[in-house]
C-alpha atoms as a PDB file:
ATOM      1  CA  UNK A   1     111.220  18.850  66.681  1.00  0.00           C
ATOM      2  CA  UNK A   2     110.517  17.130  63.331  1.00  0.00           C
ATOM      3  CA  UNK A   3     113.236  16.768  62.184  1.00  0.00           C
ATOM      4  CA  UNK A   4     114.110  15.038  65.575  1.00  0.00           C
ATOM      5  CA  UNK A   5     110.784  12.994  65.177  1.00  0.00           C
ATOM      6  CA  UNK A   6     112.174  11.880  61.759  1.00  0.00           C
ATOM      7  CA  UNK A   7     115.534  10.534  62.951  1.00  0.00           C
ATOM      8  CA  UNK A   8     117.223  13.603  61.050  1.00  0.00           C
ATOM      9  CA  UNK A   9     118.694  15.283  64.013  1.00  0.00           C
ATOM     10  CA  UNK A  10     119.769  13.607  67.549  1.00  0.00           C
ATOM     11  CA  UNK A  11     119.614  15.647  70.333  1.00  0.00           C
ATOM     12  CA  UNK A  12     121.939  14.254  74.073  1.00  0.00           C
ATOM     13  CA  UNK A  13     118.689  15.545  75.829  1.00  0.00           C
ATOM     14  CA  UNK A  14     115.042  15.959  75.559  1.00  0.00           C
ATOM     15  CA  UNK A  15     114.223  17.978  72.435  1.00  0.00           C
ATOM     16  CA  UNK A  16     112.090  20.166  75.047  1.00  0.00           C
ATOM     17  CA  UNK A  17     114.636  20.584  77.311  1.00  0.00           C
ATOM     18  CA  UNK A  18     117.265  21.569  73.968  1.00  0.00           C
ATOM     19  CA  UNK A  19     115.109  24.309  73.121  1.00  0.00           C
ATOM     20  CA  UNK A  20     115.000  25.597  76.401  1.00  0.00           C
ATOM     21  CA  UNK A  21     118.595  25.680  76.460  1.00  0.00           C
ATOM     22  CA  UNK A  22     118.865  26.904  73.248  1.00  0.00           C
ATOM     23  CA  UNK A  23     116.521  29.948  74.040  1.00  0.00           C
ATOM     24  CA  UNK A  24     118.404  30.937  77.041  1.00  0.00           C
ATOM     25  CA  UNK A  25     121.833  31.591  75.361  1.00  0.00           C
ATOM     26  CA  UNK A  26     122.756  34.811  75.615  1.00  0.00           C
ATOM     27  CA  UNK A  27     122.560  37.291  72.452  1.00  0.00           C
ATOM     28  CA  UNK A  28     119.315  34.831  71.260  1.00  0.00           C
ATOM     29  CA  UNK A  29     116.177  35.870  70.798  1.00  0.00           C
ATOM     30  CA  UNK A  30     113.076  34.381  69.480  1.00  0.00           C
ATOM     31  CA  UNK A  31     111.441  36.303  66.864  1.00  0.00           C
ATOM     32  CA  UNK A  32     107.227  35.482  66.120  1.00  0.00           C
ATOM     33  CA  UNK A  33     106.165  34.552  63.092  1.00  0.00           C
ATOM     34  CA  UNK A  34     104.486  37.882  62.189  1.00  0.00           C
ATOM     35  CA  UNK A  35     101.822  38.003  59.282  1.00  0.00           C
ATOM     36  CA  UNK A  36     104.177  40.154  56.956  1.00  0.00           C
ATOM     37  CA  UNK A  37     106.748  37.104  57.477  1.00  0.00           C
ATOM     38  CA  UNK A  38     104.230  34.809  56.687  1.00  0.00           C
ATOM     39  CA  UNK A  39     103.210  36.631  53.097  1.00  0.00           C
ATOM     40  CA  UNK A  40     106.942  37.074  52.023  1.00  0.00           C
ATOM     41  CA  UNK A  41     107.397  33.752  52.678  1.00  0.00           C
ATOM     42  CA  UNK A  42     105.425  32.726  49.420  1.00  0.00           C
ATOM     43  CA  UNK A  43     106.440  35.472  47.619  1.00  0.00           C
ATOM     44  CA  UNK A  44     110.970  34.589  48.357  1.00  0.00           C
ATOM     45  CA  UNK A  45     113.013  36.017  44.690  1.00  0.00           C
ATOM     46  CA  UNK A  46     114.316  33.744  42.711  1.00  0.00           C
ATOM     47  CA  UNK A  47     114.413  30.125  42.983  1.00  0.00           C
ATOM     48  CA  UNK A  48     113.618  29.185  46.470  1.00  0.00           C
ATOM     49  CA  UNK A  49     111.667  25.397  47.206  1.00  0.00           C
ATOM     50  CA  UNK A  50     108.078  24.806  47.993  1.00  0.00           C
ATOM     51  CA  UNK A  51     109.435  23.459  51.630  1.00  0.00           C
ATOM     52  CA  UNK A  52     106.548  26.083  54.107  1.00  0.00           C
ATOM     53  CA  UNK A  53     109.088  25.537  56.895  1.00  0.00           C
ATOM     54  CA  UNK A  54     111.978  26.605  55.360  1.00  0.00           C
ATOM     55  CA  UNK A  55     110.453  29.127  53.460  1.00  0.00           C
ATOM     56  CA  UNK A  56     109.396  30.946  56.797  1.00  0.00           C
ATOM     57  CA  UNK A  57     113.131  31.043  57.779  1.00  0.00           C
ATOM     58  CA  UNK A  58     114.765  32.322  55.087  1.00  0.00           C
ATOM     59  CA  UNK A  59     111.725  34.898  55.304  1.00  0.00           C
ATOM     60  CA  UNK A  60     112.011  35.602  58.976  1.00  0.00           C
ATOM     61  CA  UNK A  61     116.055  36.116  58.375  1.00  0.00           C
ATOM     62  CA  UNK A  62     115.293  38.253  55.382  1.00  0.00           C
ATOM     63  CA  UNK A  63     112.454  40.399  57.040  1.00  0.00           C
ATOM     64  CA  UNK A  64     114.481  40.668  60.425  1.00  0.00           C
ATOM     65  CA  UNK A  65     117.533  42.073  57.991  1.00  0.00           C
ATOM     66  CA  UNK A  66     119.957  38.761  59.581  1.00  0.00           C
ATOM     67  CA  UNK A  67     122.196  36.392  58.525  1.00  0.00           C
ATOM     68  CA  UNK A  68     121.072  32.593  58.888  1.00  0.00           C
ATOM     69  CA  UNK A  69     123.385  30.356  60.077  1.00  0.00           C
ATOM     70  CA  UNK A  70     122.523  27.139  58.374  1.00  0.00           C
ATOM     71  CA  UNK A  71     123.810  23.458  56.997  1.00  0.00           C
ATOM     72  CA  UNK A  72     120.860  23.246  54.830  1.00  0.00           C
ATOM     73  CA  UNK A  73     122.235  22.859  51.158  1.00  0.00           C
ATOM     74  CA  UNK A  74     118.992  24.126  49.501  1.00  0.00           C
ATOM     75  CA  UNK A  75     119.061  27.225  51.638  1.00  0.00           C
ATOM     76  CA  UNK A  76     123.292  27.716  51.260  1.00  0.00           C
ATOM     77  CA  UNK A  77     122.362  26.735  47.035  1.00  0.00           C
ATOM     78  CA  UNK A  78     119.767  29.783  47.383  1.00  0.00           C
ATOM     79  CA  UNK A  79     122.200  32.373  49.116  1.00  0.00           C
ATOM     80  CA  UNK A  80     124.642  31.903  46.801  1.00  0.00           C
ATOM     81  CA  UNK A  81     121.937  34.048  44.164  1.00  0.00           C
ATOM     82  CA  UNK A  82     122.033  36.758  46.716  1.00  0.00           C
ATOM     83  CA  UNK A  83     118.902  36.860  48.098  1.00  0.00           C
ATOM     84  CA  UNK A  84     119.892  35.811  51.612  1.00  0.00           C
ATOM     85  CA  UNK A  85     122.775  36.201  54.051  1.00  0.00           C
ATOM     86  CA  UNK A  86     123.984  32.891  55.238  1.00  0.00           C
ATOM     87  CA  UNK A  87     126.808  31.467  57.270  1.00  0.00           C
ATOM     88  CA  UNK A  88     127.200  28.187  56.297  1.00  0.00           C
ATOM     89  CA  UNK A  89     127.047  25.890  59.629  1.00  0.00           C
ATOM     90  CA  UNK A  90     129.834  22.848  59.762  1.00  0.00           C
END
């Protein structure tokens, strides 16, 4: 939703209604930010940036032991030192 806010993503719909849609696709889950997510999160290996949001999703996919699917280039940069599973996005 920020990024939306920003003018960084467009959505066709409401940004609501995309992450209802989004949620309901089958094989997707949602997965809370638990507390031992939120403590690796500031302690990522290697050379991760100070961005909290991203931080918490390259901790949630390590934690939850899966592969992000991303077209971040700071997150695909920090993969490539093996410290994260990612599929890059196109």
């Amino acid at each position: 939703a920020m990024l939306e806010a920003r003018g960084r993503i467009v959505f066709d719909v409401d940004c609501t209604i995309w992450v209802s849609q989004a949620l309901s696709a089958p094989g997707l889950s949602l997965t809370p930010l638990r507390p031992d997510i939120a403590v690796a999160s500031t302690r990522l290996p290697g050379d991760f940036h100070g961005d909290p949001a991203d931080r918490i999703i390259a901790a949630t996919a390590r934690q939850s032991g899966c592969t992000l699917i991303t077209a971040d280039e700071a997150i695909l940069r920090y993969a490539e030192s093996g410290h994260l599973r990612v599929l890059a996005a196109s």
